[in-house]
PDB file of N, CA and C in Angstrom:
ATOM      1  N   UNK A   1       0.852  -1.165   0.000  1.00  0.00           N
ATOM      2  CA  UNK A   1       0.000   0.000   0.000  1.00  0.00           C
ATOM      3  C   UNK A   1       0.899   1.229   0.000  1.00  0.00           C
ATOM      4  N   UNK A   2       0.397   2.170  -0.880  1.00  0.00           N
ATOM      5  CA  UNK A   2       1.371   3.576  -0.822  1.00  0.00           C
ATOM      6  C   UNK A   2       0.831   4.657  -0.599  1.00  0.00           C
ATOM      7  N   UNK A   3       0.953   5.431   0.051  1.00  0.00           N
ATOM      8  CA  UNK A   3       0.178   6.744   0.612  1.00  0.00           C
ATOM      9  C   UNK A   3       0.752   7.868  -0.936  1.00  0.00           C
ATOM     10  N   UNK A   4      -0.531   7.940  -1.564  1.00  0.00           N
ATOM     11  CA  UNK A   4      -0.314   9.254  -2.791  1.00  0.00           C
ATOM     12  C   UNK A   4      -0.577  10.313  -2.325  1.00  0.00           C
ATOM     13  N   UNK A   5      -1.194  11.050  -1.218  1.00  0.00           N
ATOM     14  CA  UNK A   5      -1.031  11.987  -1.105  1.00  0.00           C
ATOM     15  C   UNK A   5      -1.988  12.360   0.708  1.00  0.00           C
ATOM     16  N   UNK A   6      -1.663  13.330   1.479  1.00  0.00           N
ATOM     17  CA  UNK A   6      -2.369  12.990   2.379  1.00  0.00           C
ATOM     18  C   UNK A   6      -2.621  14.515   3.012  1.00  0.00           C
ATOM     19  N   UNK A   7      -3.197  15.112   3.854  1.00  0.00           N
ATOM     20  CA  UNK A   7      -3.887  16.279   3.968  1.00  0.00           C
ATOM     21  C   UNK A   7      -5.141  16.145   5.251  1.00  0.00           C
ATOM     22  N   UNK A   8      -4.933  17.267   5.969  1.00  0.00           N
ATOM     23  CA  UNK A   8      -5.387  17.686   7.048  1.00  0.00           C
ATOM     24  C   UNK A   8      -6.651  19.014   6.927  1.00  0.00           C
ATOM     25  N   UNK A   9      -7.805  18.968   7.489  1.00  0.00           N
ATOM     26  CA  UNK A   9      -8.528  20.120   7.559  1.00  0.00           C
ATOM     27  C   UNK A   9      -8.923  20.379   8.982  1.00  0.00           C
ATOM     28  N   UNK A  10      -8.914  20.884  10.033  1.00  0.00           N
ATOM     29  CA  UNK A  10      -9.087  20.920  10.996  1.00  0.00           C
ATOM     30  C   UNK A  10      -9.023  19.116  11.789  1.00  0.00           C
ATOM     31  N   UNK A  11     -10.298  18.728  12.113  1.00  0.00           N
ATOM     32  CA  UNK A  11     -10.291  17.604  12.848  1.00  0.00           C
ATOM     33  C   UNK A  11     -10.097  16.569  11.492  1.00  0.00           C
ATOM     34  N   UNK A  12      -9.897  16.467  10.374  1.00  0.00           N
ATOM     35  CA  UNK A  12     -10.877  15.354   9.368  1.00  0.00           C
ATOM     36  C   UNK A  12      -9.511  15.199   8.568  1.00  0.00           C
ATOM     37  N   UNK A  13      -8.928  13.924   8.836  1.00  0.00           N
ATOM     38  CA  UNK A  13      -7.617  13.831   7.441  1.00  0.00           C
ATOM     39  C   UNK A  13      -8.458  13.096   6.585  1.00  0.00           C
ATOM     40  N   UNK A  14      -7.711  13.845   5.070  1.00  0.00           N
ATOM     41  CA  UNK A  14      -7.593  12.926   3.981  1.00  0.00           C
ATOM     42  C   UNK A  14      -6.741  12.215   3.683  1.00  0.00           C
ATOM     43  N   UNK A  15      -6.829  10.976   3.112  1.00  0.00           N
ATOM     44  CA  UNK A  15      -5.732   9.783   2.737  1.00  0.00           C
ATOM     45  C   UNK A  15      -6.185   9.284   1.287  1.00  0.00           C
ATOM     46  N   UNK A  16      -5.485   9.880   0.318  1.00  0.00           N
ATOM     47  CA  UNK A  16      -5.082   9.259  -1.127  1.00  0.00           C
ATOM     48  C   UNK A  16      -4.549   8.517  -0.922  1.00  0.00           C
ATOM     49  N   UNK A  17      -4.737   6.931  -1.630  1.00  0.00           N
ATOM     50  CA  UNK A  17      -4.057   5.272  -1.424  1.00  0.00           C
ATOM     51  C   UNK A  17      -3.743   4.688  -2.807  1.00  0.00           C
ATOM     52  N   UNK A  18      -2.925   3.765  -2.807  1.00  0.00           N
ATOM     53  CA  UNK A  18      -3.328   3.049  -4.238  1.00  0.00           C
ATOM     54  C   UNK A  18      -2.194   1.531  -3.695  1.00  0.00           C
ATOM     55  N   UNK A  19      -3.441   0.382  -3.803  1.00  0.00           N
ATOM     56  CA  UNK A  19      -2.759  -0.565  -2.898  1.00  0.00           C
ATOM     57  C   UNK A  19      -2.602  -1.672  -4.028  1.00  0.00           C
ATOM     58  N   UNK A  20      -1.812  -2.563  -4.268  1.00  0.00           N
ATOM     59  CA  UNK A  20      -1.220  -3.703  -4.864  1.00  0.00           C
ATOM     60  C   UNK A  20      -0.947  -5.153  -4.955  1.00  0.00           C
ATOM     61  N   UNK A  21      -1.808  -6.356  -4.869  1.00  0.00           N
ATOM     62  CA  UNK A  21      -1.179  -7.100  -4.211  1.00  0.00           C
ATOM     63  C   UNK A  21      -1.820  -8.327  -5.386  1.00  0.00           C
ATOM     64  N   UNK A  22      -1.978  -9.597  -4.708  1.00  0.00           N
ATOM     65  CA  UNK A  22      -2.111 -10.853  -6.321  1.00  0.00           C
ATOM     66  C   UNK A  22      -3.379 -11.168  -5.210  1.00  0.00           C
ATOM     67  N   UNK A  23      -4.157 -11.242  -6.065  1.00  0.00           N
ATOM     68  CA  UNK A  23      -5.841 -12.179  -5.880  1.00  0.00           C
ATOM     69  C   UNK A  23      -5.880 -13.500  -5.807  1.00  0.00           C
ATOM     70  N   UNK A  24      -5.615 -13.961  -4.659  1.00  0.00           N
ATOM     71  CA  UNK A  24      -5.320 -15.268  -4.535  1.00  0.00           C
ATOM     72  C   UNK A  24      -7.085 -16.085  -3.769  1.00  0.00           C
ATOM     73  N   UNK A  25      -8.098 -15.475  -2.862  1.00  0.00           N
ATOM     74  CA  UNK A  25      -8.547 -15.495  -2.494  1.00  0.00           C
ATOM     75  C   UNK A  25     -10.154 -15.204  -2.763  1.00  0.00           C
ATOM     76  N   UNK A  26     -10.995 -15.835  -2.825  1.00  0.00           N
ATOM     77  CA  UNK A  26     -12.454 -15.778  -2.877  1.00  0.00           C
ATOM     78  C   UNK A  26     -12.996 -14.790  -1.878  1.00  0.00           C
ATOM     79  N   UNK A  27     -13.238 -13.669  -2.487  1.00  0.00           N
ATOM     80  CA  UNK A  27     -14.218 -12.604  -1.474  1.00  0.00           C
ATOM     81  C   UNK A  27     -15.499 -11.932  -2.248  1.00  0.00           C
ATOM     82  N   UNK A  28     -15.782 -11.439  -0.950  1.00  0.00           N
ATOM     83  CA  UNK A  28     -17.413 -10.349  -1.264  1.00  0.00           C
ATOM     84  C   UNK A  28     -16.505  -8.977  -0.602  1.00  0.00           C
ATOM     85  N   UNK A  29     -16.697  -8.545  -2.247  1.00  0.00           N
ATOM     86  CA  UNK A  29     -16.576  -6.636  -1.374  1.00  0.00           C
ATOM     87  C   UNK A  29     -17.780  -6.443  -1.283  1.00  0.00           C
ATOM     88  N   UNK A  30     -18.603  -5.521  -1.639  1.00  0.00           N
ATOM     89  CA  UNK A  30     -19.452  -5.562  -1.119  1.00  0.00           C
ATOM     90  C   UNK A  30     -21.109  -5.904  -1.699  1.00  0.00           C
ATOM     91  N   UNK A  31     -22.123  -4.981  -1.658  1.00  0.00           N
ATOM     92  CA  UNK A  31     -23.776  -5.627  -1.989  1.00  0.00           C
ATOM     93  C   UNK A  31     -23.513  -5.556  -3.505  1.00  0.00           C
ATOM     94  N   UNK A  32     -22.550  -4.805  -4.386  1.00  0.00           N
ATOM     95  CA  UNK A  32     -22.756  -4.554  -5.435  1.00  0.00           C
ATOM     96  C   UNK A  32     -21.943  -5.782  -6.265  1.00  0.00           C
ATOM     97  N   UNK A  33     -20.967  -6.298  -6.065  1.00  0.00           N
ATOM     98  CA  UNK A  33     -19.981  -6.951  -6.681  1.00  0.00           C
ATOM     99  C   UNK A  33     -19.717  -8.464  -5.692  1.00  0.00           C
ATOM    100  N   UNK A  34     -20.347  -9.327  -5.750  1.00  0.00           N
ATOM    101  CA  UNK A  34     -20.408 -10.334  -4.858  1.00  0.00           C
ATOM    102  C   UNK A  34     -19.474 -11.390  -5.762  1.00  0.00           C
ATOM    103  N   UNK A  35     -18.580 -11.938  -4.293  1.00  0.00           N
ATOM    104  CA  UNK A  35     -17.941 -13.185  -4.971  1.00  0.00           C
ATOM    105  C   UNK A  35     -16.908 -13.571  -5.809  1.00  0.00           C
ATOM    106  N   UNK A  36     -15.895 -12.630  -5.997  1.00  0.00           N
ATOM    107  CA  UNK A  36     -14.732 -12.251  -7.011  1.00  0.00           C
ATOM    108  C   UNK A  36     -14.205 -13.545  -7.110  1.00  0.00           C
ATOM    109  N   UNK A  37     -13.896 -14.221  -7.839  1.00  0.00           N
ATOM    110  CA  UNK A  37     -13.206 -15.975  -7.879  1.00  0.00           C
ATOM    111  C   UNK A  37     -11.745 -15.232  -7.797  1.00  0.00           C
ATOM    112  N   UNK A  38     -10.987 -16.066  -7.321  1.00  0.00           N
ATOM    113  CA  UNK A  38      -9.673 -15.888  -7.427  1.00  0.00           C
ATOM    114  C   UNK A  38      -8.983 -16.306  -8.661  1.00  0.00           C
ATOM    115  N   UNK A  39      -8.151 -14.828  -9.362  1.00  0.00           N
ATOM    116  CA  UNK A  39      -7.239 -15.100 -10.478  1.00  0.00           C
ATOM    117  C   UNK A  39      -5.955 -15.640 -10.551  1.00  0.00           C
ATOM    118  N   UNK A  40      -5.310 -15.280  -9.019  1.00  0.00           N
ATOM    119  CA  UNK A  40      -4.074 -15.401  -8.779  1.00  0.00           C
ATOM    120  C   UNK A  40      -3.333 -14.134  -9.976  1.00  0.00           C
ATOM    121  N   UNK A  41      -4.083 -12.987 -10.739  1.00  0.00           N
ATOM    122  CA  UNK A  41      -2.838 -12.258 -10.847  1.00  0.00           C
ATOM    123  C   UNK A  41      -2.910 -11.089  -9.865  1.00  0.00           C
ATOM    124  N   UNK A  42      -2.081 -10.295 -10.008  1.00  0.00           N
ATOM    125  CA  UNK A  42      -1.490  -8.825  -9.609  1.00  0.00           C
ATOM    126  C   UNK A  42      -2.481  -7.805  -9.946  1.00  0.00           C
ATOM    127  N   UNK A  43      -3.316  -6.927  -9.396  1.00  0.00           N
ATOM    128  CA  UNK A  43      -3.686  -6.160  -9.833  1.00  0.00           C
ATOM    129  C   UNK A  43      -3.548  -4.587  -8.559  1.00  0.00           C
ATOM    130  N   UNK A  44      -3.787  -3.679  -9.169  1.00  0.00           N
ATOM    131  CA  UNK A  44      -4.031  -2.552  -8.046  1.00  0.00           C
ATOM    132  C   UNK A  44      -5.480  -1.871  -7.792  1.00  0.00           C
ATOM    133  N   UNK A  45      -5.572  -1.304  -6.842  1.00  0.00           N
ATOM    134  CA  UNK A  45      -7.153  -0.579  -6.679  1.00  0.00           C
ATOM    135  C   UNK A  45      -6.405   0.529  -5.822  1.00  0.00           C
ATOM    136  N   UNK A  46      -7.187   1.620  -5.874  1.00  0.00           N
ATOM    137  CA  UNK A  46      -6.599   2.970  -5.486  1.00  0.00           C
ATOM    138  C   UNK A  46      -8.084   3.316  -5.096  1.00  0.00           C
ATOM    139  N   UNK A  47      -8.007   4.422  -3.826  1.00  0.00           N
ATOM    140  CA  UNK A  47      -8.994   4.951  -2.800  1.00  0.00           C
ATOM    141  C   UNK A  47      -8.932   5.923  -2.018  1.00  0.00           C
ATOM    142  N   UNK A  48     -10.223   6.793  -1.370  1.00  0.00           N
ATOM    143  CA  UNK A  48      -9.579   7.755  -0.189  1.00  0.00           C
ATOM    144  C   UNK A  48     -10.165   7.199   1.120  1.00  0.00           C
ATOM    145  N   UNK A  49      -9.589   7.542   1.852  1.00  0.00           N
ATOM    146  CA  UNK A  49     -10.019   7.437   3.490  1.00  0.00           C
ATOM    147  C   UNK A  49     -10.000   8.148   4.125  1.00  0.00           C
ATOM    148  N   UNK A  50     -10.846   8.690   4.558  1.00  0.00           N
ATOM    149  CA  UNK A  50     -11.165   9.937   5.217  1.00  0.00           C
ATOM    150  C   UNK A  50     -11.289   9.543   6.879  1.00  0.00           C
ATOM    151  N   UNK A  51     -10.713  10.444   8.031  1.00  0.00           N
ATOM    152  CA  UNK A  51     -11.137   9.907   9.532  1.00  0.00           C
ATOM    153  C   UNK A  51     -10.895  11.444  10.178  1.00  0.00           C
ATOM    154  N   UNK A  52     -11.738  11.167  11.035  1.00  0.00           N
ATOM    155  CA  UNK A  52     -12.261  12.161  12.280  1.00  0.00           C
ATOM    156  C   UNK A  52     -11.161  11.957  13.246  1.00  0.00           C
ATOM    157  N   UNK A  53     -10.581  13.222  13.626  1.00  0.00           N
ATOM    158  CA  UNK A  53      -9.552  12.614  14.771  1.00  0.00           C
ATOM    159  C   UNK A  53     -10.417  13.301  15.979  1.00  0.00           C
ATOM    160  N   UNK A  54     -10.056  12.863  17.371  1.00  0.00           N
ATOM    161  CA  UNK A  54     -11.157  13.645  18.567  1.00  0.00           C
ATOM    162  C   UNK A  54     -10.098  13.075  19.241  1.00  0.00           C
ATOM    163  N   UNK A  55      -9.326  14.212  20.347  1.00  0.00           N
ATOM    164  CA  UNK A  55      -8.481  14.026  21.385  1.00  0.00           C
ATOM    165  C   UNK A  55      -7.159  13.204  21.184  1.00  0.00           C
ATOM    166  N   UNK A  56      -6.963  13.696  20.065  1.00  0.00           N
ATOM    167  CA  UNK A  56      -5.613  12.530  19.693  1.00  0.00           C
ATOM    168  C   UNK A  56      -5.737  10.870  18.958  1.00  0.00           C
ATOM    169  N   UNK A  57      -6.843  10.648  18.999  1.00  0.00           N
ATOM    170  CA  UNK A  57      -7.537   9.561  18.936  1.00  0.00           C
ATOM    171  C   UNK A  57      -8.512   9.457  17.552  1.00  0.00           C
ATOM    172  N   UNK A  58      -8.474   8.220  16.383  1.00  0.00           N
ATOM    173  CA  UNK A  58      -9.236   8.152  15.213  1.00  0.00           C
ATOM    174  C   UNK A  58     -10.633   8.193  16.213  1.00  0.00           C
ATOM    175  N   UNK A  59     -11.464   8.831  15.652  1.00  0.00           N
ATOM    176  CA  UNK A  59     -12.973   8.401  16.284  1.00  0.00           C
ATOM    177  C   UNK A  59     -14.065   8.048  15.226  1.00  0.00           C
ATOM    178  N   UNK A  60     -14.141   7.804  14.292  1.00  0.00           N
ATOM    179  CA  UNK A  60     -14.460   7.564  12.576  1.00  0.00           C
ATOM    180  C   UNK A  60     -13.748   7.683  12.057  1.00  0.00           C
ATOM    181  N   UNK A  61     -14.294   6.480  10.740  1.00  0.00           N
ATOM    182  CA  UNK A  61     -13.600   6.402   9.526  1.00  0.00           C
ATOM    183  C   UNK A  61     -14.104   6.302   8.420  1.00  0.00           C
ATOM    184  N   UNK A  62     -14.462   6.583   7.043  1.00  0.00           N
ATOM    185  CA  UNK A  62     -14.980   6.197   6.176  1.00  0.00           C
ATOM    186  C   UNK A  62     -13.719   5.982   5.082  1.00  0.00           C
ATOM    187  N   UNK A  63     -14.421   5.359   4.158  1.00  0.00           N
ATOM    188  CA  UNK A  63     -13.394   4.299   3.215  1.00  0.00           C
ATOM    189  C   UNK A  63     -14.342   4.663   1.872  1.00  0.00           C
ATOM    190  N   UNK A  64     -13.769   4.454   0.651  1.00  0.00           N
ATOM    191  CA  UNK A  64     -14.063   4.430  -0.586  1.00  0.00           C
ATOM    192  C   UNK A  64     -12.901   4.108  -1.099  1.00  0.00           C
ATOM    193  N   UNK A  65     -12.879   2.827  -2.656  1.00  0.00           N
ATOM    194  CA  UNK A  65     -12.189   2.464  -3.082  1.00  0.00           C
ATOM    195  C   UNK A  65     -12.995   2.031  -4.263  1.00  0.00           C
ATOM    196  N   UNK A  66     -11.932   1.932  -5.599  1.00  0.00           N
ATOM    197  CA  UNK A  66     -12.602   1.882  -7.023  1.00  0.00           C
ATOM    198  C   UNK A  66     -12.768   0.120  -6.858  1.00  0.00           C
ATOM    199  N   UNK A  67     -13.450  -0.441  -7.154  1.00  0.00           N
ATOM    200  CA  UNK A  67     -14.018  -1.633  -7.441  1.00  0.00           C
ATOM    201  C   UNK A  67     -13.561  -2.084  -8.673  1.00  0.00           C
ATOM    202  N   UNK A  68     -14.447  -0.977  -9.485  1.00  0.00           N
ATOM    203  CA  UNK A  68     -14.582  -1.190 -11.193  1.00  0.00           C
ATOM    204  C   UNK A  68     -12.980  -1.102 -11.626  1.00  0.00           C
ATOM    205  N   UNK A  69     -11.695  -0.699 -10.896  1.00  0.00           N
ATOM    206  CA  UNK A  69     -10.762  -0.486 -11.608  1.00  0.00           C
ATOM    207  C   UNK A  69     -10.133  -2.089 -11.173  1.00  0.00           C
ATOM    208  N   UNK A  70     -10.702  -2.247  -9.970  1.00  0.00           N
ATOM    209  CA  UNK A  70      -9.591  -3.547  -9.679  1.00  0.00           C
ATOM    210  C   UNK A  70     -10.457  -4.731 -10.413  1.00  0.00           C
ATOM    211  N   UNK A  71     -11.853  -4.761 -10.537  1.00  0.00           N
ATOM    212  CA  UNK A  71     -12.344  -5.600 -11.320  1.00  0.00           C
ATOM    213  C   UNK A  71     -11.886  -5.723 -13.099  1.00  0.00           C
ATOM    214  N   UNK A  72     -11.242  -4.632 -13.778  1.00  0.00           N
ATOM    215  CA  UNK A  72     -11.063  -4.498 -14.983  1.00  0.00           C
ATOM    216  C   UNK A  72      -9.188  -5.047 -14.891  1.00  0.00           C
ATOM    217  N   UNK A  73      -8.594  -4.687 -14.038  1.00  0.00           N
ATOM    218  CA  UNK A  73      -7.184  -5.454 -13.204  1.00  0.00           C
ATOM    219  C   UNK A  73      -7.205  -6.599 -13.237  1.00  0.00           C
ATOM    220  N   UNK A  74      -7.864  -7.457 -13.121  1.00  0.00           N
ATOM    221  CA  UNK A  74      -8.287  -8.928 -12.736  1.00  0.00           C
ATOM    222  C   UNK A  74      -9.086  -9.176 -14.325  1.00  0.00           C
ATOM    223  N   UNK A  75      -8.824  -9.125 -15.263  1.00  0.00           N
ATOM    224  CA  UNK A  75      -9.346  -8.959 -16.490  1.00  0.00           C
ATOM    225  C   UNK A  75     -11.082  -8.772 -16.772  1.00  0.00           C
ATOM    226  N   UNK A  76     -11.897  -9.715 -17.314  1.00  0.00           N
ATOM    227  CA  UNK A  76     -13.204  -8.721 -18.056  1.00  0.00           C
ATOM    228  C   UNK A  76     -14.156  -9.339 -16.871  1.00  0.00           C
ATOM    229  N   UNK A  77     -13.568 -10.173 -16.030  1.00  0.00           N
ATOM    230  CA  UNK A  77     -14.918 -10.861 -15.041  1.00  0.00           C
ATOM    231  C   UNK A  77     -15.903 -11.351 -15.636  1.00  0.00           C
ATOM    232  N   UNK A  78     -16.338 -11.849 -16.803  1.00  0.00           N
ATOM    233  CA  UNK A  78     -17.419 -12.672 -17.238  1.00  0.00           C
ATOM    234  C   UNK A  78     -16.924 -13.662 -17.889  1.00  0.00           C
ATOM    235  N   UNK A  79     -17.642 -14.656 -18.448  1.00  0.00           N
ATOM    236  CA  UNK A  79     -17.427 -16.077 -17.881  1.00  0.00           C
ATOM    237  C   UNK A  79     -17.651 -16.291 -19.661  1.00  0.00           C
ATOM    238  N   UNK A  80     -16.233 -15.946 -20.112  1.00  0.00           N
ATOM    239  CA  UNK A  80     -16.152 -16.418 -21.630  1.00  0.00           C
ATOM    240  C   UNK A  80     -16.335 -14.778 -22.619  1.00  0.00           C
ATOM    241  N   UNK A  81     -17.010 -14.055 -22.912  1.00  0.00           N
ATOM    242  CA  UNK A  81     -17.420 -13.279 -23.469  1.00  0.00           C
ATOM    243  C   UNK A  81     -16.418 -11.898 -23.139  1.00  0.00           C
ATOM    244  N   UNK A  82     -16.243 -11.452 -24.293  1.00  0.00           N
ATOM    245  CA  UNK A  82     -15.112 -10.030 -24.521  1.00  0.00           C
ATOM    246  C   UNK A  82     -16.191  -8.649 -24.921  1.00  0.00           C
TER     247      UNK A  82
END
């Protein structure tokens, strides 16, 4: 994982990401994209993360990350058809 860029506004950081690794594993991200079979290649997905700091301390977090880029990474995802 590599931090692209990162930034402070009062209480609330931003975190630009773009993470890397081989799809070895059967998962559910989430309600939209269920069930990714494992390719075993390399692909990347890049995201922001946004968190609330309160007293020194994360106190929320929210997450967003491209799906559609790591699904097109992992080639066309359908089952024969280009």
């Amino acid at each position: 994982m590599e931090v692209m860029d990162i930034a402070a506004n009062e209480d609330v950081v931003f975190v630009h990401w773009q993470a890397t690794g081989r799809h070895e594993e059967q998962h559910q991200v989430n309600r939209h994209v269920r069930d990714i079979q494992p390719t075993g290649e390399a692909g990347t997905a890049s995201g922001i993360s946004l968190y609330r700091i309160e007293g020194g301390k994360f106190v929320e977090g929210w997450n967003y990350h491209s799906v559609l880029e790591f699904a097109r990474g992992m080639g066309d995802g359908s089952s024969g058809s280009s």
